[in-house]
Protein backbone atom coordinates (compact mmCIF):
# COMPACT_ATOMS: atom_id res chain seq x y z
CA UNK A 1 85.59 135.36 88.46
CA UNK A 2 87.88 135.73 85.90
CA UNK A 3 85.58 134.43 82.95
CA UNK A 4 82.72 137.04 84.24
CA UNK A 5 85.20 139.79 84.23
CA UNK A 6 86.06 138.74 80.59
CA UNK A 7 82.23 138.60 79.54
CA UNK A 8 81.26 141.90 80.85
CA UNK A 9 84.35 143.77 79.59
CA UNK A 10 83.34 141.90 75.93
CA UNK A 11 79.72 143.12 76.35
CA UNK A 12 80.62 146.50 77.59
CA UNK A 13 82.94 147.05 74.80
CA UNK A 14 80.38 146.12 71.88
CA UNK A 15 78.06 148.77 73.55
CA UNK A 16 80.78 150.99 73.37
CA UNK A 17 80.97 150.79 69.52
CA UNK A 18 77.47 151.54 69.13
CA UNK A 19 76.78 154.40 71.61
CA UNK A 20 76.86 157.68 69.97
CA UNK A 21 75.77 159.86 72.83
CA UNK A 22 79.10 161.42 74.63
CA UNK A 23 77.93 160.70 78.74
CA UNK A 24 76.91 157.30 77.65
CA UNK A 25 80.06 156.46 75.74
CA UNK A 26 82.03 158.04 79.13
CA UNK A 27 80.43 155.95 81.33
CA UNK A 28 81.34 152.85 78.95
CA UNK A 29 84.89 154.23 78.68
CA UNK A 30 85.56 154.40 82.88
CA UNK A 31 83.34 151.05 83.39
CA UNK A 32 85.63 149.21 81.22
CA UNK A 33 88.74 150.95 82.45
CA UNK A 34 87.95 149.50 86.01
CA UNK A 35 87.25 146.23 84.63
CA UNK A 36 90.24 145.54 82.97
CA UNK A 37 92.35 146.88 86.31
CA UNK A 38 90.31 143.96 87.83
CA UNK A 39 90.80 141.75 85.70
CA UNK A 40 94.64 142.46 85.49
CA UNK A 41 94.63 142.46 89.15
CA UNK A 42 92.87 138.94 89.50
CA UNK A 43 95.71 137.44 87.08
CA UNK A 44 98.21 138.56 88.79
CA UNK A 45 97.15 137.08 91.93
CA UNK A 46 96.90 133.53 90.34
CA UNK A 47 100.10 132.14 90.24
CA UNK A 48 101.29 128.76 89.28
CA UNK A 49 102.01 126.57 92.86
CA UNK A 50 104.99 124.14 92.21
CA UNK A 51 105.16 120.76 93.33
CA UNK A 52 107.75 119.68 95.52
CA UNK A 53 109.53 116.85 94.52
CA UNK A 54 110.13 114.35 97.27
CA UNK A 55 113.37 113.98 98.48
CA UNK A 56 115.21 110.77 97.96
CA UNK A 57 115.31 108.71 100.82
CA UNK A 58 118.47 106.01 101.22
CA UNK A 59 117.79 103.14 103.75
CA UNK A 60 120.74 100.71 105.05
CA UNK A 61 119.50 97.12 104.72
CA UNK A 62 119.07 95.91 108.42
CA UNK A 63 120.05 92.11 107.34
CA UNK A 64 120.93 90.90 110.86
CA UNK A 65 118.05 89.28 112.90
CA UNK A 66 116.61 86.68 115.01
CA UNK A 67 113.17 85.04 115.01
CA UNK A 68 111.37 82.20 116.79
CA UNK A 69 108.04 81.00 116.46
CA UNK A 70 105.42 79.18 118.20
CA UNK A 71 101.99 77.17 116.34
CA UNK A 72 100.13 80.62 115.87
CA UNK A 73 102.69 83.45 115.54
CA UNK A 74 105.72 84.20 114.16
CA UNK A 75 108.11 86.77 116.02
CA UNK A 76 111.37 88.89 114.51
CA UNK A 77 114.15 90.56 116.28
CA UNK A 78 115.80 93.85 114.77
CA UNK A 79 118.69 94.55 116.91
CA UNK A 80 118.74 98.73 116.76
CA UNK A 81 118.97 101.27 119.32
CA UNK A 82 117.38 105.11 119.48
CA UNK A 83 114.69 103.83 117.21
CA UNK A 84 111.24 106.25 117.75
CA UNK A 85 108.23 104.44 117.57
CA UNK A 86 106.34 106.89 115.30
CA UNK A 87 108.90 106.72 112.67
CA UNK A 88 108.81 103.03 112.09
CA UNK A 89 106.91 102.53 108.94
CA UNK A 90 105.63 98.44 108.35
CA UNK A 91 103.70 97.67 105.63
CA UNK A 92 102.68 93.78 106.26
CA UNK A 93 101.10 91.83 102.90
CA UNK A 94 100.06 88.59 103.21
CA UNK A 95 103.06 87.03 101.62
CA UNK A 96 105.48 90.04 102.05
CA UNK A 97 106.96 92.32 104.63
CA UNK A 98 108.74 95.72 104.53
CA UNK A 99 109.65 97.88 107.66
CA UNK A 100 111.45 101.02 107.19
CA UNK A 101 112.72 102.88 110.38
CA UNK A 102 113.64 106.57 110.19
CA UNK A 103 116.24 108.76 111.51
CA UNK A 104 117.88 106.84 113.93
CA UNK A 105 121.39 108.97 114.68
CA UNK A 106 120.29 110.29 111.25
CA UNK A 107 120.00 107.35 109.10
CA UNK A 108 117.26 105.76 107.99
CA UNK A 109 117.01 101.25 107.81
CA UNK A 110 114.95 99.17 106.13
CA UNK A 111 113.97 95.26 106.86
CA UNK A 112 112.35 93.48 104.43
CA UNK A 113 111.53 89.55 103.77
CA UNK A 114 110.03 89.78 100.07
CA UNK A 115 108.06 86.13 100.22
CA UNK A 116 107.76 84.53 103.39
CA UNK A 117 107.71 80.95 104.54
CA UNK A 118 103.93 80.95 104.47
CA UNK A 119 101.01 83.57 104.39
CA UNK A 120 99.95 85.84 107.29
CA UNK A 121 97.44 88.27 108.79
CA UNK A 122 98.52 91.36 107.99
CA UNK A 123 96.09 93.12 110.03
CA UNK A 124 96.86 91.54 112.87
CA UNK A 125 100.39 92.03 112.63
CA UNK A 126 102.68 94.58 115.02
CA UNK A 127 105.51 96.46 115.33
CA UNK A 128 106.77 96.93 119.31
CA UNK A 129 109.94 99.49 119.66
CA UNK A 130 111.92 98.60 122.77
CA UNK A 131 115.38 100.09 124.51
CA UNK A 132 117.83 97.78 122.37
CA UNK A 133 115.75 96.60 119.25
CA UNK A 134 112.31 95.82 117.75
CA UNK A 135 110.08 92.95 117.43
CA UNK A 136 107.43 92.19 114.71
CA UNK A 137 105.04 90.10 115.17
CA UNK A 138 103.42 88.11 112.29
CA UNK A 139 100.33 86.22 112.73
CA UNK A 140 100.24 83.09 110.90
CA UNK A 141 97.04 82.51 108.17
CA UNK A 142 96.98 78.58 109.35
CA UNK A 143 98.29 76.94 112.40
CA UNK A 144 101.78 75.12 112.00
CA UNK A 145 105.61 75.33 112.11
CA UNK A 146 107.61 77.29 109.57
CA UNK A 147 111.05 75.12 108.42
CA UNK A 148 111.90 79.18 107.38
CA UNK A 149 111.12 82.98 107.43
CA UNK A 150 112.13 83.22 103.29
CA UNK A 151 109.81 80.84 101.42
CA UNK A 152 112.19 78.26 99.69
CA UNK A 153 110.61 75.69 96.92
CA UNK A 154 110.51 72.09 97.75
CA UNK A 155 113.52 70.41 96.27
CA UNK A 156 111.47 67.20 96.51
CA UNK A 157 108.31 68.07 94.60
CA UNK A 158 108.65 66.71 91.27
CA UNK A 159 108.26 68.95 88.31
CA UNK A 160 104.57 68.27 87.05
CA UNK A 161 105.48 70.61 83.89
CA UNK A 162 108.51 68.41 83.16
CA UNK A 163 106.84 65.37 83.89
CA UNK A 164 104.02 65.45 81.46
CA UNK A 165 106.75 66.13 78.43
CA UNK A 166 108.55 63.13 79.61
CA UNK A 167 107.42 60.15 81.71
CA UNK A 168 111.15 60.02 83.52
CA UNK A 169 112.13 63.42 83.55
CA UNK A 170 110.40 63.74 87.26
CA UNK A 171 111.65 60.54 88.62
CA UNK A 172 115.44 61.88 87.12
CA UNK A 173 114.67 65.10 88.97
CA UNK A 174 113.78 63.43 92.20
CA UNK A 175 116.78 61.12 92.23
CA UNK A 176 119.34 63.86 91.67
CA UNK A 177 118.09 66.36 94.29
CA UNK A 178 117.76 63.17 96.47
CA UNK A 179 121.71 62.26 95.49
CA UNK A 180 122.72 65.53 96.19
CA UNK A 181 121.23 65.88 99.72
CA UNK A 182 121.29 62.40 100.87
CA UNK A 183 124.36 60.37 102.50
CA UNK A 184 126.69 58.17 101.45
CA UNK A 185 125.04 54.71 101.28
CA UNK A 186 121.86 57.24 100.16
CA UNK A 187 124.61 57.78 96.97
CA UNK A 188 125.84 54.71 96.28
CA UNK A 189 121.95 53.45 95.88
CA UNK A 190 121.00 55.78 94.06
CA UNK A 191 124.55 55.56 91.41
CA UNK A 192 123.56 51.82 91.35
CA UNK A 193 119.93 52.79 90.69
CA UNK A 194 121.01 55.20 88.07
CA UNK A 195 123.32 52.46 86.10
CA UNK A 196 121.42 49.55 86.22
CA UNK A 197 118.69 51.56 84.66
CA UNK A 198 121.18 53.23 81.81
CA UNK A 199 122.24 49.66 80.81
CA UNK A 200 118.97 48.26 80.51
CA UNK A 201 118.99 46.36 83.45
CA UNK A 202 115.69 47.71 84.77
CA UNK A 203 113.46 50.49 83.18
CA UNK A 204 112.34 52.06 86.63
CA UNK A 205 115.06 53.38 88.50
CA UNK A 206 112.77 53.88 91.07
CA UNK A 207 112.52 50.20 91.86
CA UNK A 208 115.76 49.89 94.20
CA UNK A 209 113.87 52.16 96.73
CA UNK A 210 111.17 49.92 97.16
């Protein structure tokens, strides 16, 4: 509306420069007087909205929980009271979960397991609120027992990077997580493994375990 306004009051005044007859160059004069009052009226009615900016929101870090698990799902325990159902926020990933929980007593908690054991189902996935805490309920992609909720690399897998560099640099790898995880005759085999193959005594230190 504004650009028409504009455009007619343009028009209206180049007729007014060329009009010569006194009526005519009235009518001009009051037409473009209520034009601009318009005009002035329509920009005064448009005014600039602000945007809110959100508020902050501080979570305590719910780190105390349960969980058990059975071949197909995977179920946590958040011990919390006066929690509402409707302001329990989960956002389940495949490898990821984050639950935030809002105003409970006026404070706000947040539960989150950046990389799981293994992946999930995140659309089959559920939040229940109960009386004394709340239980998620992960769906597992593939059938199978967790060792963990985090996801944890496997000490044992040699280091494929490492061991195309250097023929040994796996088997070296292997034998000290193995060392440092295994018992005492576990030690002493391995310290025996490790000197004979220092001194030249044997070039695979590998060979005492089979």
């Amino acid at each position: 509306m504004g650009d028409e306004l504009g455009l007619d009051l343009e028009e209206l005044k180049q007729l007014q420069s060329v009009a010569k007859r006194p009526r005519v160059i009235s009518l001009l004069s009051s037409e473009i007087f209520r034009l601009e009052k318009l005009s002035n009226e329509a920009t005064a009615q448009v005014k600039p909205v602000p945007i809110p900016t959100p508020a902050k929101v501080n979570y305590a870090v719910l780190g105390s929980f349960s969980w058990d698990q059975d071949f197909e799902k995977v179920k946590i325990y958040l011990s919390l009271e006066g929690v509402d159902q409707e302001k329990v926020e989960a956002d389940f990933k495949e490898m990821s979960i984050d639950i935030k929980i809002h105003d409970v007593q006026g404070k706000n908690y947040r539960f989150v397991v950046p990389k799981l054991n293994k992946e999930i189902v995140p659309e089959k996935c559920k939040v229940l609120v109960k009386p004394t805490r709340i239980v998620l309920t992960l769906v597992k992609a593939s059938k199978g027992n967790w060792l963990d909720l985090h996801f944890k690399e496997d000490k044992l897998k040699p280091n494929l990077e490492k061991d195309n560099k250097d023929p040994m640099a796996g088997i070296m790898d292997l034998m000290k997580n193995m060392y440092e995880e295994g018992d005492e005759e576990m030690k002493k085999t391995i310290a025996k493994a490790w000197t004979d193959a220092r001194s030249g005594k044997t070039a695979d230190p590998m060979k005492s375990f089979r």
